[in-house]
C-alpha atoms as a PDB file:
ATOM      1  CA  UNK A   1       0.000   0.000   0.000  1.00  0.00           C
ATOM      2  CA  UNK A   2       1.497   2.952  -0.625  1.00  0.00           C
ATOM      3  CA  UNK A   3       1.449   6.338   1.796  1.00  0.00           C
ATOM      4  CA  UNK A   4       0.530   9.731   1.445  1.00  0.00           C
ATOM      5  CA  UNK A   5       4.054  10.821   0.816  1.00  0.00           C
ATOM      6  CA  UNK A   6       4.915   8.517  -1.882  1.00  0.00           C
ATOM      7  CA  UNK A   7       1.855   9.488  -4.085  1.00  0.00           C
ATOM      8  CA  UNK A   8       2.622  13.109  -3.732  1.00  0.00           C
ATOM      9  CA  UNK A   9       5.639  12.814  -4.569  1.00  0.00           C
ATOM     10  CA  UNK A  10       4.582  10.275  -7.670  1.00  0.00           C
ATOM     11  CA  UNK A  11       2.569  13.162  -8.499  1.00  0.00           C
ATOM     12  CA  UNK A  12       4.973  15.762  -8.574  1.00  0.00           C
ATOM     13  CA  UNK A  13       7.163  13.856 -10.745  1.00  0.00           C
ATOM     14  CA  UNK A  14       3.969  13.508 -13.629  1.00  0.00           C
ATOM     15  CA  UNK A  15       3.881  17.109 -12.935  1.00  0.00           C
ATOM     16  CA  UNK A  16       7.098  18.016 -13.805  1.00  0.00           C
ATOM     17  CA  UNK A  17       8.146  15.530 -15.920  1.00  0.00           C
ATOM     18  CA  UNK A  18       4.923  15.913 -18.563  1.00  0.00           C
ATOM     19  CA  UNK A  19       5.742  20.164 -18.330  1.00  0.00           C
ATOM     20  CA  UNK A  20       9.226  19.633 -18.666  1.00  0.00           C
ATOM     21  CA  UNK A  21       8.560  16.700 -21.887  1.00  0.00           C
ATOM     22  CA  UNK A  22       6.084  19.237 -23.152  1.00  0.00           C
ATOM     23  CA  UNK A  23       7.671  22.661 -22.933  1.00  0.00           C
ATOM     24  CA  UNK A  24      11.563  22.217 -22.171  1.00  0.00           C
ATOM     25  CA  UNK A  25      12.689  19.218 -23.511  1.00  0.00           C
ATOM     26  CA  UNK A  26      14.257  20.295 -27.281  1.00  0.00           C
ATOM     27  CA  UNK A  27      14.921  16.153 -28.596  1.00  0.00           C
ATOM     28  CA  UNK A  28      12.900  16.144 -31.991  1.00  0.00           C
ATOM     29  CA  UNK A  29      12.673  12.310 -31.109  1.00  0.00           C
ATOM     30  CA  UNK A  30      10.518  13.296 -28.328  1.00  0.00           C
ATOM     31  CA  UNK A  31       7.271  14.225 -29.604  1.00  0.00           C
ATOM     32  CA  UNK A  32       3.467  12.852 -29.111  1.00  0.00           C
ATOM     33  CA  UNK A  33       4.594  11.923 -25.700  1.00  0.00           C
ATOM     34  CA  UNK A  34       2.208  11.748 -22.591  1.00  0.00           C
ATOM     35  CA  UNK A  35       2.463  11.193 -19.309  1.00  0.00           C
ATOM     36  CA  UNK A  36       0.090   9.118 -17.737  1.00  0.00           C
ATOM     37  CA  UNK A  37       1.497   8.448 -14.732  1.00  0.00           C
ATOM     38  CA  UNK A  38       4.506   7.358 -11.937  1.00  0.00           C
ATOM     39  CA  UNK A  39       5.242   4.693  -9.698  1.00  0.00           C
ATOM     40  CA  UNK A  40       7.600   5.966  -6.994  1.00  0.00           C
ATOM     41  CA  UNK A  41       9.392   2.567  -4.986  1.00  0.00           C
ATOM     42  CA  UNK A  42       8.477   2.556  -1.190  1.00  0.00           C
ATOM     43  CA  UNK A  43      12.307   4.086  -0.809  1.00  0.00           C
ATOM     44  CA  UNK A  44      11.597   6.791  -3.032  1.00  0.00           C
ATOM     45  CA  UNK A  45      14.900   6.267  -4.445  1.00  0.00           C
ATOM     46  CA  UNK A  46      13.014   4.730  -7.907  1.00  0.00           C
ATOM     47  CA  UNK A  47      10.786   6.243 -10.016  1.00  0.00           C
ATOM     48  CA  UNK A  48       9.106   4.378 -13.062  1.00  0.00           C
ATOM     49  CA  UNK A  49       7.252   6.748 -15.463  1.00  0.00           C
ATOM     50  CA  UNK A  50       4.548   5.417 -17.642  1.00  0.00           C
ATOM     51  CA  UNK A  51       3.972   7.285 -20.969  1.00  0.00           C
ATOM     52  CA  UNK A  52       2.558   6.585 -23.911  1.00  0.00           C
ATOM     53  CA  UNK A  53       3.318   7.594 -28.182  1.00  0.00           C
ATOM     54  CA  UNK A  54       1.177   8.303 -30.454  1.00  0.00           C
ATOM     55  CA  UNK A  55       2.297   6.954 -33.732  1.00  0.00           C
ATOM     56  CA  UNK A  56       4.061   4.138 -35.325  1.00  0.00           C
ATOM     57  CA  UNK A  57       6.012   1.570 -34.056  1.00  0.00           C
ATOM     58  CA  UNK A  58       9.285   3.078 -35.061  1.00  0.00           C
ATOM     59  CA  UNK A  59       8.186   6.743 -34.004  1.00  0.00           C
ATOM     60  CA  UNK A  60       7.188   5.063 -30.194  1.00  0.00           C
ATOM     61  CA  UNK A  61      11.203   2.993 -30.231  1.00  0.00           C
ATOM     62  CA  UNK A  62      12.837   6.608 -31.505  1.00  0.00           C
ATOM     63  CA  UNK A  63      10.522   8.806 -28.724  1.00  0.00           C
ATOM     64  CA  UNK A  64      11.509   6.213 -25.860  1.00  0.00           C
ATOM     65  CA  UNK A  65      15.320   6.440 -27.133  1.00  0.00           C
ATOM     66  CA  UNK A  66      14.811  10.392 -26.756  1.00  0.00           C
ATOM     67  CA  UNK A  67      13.030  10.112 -22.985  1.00  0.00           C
ATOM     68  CA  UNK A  68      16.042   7.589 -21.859  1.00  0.00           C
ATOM     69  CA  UNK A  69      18.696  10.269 -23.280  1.00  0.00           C
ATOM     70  CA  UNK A  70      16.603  13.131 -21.737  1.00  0.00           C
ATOM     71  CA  UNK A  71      16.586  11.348 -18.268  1.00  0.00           C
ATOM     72  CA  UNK A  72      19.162  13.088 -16.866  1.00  0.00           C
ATOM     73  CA  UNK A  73      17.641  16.563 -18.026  1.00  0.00           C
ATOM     74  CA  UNK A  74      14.446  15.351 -16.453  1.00  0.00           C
ATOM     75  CA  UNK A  75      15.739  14.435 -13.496  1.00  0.00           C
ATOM     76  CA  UNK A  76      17.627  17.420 -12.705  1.00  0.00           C
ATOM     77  CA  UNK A  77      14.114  18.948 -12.815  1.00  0.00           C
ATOM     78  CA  UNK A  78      12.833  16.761 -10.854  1.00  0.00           C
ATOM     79  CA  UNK A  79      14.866  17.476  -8.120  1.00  0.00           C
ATOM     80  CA  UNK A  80      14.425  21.138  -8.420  1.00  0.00           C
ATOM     81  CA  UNK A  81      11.197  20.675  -7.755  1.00  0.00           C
ATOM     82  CA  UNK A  82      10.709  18.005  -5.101  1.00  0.00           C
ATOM     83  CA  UNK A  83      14.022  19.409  -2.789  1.00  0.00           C
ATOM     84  CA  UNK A  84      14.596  15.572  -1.007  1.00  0.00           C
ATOM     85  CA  UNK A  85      17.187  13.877   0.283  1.00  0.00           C
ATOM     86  CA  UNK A  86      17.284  11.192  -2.842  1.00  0.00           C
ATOM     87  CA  UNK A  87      15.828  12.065  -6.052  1.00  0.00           C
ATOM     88  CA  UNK A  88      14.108   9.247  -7.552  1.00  0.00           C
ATOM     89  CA  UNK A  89      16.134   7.328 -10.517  1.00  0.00           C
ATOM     90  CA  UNK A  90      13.832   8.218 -13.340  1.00  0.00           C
ATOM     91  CA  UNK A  91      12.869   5.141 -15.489  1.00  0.00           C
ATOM     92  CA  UNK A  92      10.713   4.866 -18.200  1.00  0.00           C
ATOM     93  CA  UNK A  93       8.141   2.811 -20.182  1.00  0.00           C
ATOM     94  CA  UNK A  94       6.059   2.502 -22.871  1.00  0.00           C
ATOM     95  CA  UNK A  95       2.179   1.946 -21.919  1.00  0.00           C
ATOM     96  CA  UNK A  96      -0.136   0.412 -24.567  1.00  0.00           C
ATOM     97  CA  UNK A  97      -3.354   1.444 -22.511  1.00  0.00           C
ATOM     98  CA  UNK A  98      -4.509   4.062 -24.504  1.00  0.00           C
ATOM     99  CA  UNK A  99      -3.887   2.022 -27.565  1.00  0.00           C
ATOM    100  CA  UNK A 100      -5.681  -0.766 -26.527  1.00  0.00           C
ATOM    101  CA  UNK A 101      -8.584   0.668 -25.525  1.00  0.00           C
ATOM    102  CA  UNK A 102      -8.890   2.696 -28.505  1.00  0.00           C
ATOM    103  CA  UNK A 103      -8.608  -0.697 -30.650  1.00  0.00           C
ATOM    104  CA  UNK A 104     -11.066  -2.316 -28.213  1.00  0.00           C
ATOM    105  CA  UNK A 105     -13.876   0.484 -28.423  1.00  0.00           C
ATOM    106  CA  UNK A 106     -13.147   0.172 -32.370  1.00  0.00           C
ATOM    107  CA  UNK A 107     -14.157  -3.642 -32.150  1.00  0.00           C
ATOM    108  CA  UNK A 108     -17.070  -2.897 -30.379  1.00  0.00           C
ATOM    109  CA  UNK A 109     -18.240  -0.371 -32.794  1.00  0.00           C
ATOM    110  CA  UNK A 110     -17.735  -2.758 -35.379  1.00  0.00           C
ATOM    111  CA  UNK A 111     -19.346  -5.367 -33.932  1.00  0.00           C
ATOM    112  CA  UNK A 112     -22.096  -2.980 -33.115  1.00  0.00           C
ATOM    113  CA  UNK A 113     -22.567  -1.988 -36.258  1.00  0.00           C
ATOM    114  CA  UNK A 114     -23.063  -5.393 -37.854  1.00  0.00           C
ATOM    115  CA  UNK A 115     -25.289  -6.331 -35.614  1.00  0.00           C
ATOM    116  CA  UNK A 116     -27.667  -3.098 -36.706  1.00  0.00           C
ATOM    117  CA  UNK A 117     -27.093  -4.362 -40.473  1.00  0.00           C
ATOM    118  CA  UNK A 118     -29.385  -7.124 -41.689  1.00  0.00           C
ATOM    119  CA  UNK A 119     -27.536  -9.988 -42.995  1.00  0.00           C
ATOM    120  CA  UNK A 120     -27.704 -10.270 -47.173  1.00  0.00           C
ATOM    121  CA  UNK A 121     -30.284 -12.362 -48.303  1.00  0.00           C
ATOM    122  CA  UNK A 122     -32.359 -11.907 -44.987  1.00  0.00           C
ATOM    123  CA  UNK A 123     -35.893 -12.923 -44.909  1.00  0.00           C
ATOM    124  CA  UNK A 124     -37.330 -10.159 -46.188  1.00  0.00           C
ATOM    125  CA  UNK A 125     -40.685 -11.168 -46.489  1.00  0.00           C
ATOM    126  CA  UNK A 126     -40.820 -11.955 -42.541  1.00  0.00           C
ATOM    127  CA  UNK A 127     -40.239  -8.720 -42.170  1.00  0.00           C
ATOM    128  CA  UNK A 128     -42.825  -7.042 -44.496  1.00  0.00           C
ATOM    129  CA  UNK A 129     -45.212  -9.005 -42.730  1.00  0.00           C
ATOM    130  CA  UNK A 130     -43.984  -8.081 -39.306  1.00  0.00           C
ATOM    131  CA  UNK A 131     -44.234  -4.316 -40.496  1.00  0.00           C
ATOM    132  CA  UNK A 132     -48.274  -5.272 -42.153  1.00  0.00           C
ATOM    133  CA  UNK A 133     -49.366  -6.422 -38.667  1.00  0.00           C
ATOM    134  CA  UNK A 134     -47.590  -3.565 -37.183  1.00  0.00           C
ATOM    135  CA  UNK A 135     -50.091  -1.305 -38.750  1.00  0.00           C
ATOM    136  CA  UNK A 136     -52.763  -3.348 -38.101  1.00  0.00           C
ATOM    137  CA  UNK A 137     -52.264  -2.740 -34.848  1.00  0.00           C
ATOM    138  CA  UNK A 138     -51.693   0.917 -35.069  1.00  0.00           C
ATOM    139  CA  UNK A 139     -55.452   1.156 -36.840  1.00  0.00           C
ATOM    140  CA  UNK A 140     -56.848  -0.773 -34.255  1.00  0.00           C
ATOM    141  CA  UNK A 141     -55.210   1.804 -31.128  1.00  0.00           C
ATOM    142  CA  UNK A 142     -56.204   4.486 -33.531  1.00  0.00           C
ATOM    143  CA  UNK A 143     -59.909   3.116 -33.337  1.00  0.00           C
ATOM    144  CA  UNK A 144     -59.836   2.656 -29.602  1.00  0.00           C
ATOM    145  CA  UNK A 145     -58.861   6.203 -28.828  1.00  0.00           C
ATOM    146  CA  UNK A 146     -62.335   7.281 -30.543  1.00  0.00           C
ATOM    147  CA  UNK A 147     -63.902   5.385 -28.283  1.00  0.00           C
ATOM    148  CA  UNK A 148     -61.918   6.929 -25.179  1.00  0.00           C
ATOM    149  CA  UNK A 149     -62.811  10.189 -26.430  1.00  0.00           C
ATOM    150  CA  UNK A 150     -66.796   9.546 -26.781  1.00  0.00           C
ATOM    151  CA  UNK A 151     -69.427  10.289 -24.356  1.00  0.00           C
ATOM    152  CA  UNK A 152     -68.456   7.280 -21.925  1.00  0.00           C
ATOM    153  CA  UNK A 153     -65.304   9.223 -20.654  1.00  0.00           C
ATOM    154  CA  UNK A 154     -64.670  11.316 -18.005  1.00  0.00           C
ATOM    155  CA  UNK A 155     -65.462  15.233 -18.841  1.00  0.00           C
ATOM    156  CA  UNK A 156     -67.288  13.517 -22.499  1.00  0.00           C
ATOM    157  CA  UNK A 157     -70.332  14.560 -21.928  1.00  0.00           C
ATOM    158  CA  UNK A 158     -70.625  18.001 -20.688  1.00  0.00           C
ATOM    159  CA  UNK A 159     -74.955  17.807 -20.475  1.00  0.00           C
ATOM    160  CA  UNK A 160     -75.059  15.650 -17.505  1.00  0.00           C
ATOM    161  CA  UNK A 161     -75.689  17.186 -14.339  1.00  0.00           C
ATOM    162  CA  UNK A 162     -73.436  17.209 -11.386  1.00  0.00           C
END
């Protein structure tokens, strides 16, 4: 479990490290990045940030090559900030998260969608007869509402006496 402390402090590192990544960092391999979020060690002497890339495969190898050669950079800013005895070893890796669930709300729109298409060479006369006894029925409600309207309803008939 962790404490108070540690997810401060795992906070303040997503902080700094996303502003840092976004605004300071000058790498041209680094771009797309986000910071989703950090695992600090119960020592607080390890820190494991999890980011993901937007992109291709060899644009997501190229911007983790750029984070691991901005570490340093990073982690001088890091310890700007945070002012402890030990600032976290910065580590970091690649989360497919984001990816995944994008791909997995995809597959369930597909699968959505085929489900609202009727399959080719249906029975399409089932249906047409489905839809004839449909408005059947509708007539039929149309009919009864007369009725609930005549002089049998409440407030019909407006010559009877109270």
């Amino acid at each position: 479990m962790s404490s108070h402390r540690s997810l401060r402090i795992a906070e303040a590192i997503r902080e700094v490290v996303a502003s840092a990544v976004l605004f300071e960092v000058a790498d041209p391999r680094i771009q797309g990045v986000t910071v989703l979020r950090v695992e600090v060690g119960q020592d607080l002497r390890n820190a494991t940030v999890f980011v993901t890339v937007m992109g291709s495969e060899a644009e997501r190898n190229l911007a983790m090559k750029g984070l691991r050669s901005a570490g340093g950079f990073l982690q001088s800013r890091v310890a700007a900030r945070l002012q402890i005895r030990y600032t976290p070893i910065l580590a970091f890796k690649l989360d497919d998260s984001v990816r995944k669930s994008v791909e997995m709300g995809r597959l369930i729109e597909e699968a959505v969608s085929s489900d609202r298409k009727p399959a080719p060479g249906a029975d399409d006369e089932a249906g047409d007869d489905a839809d004839e006894e449909e408005e059947e029925g509708d007539e039929l409600d149309d009919e009864g509402d007369e009725d609930a309207d005549g002089p049998d309803a409440p407030g019909g008939d407006e010559s009877q006496e109270p």
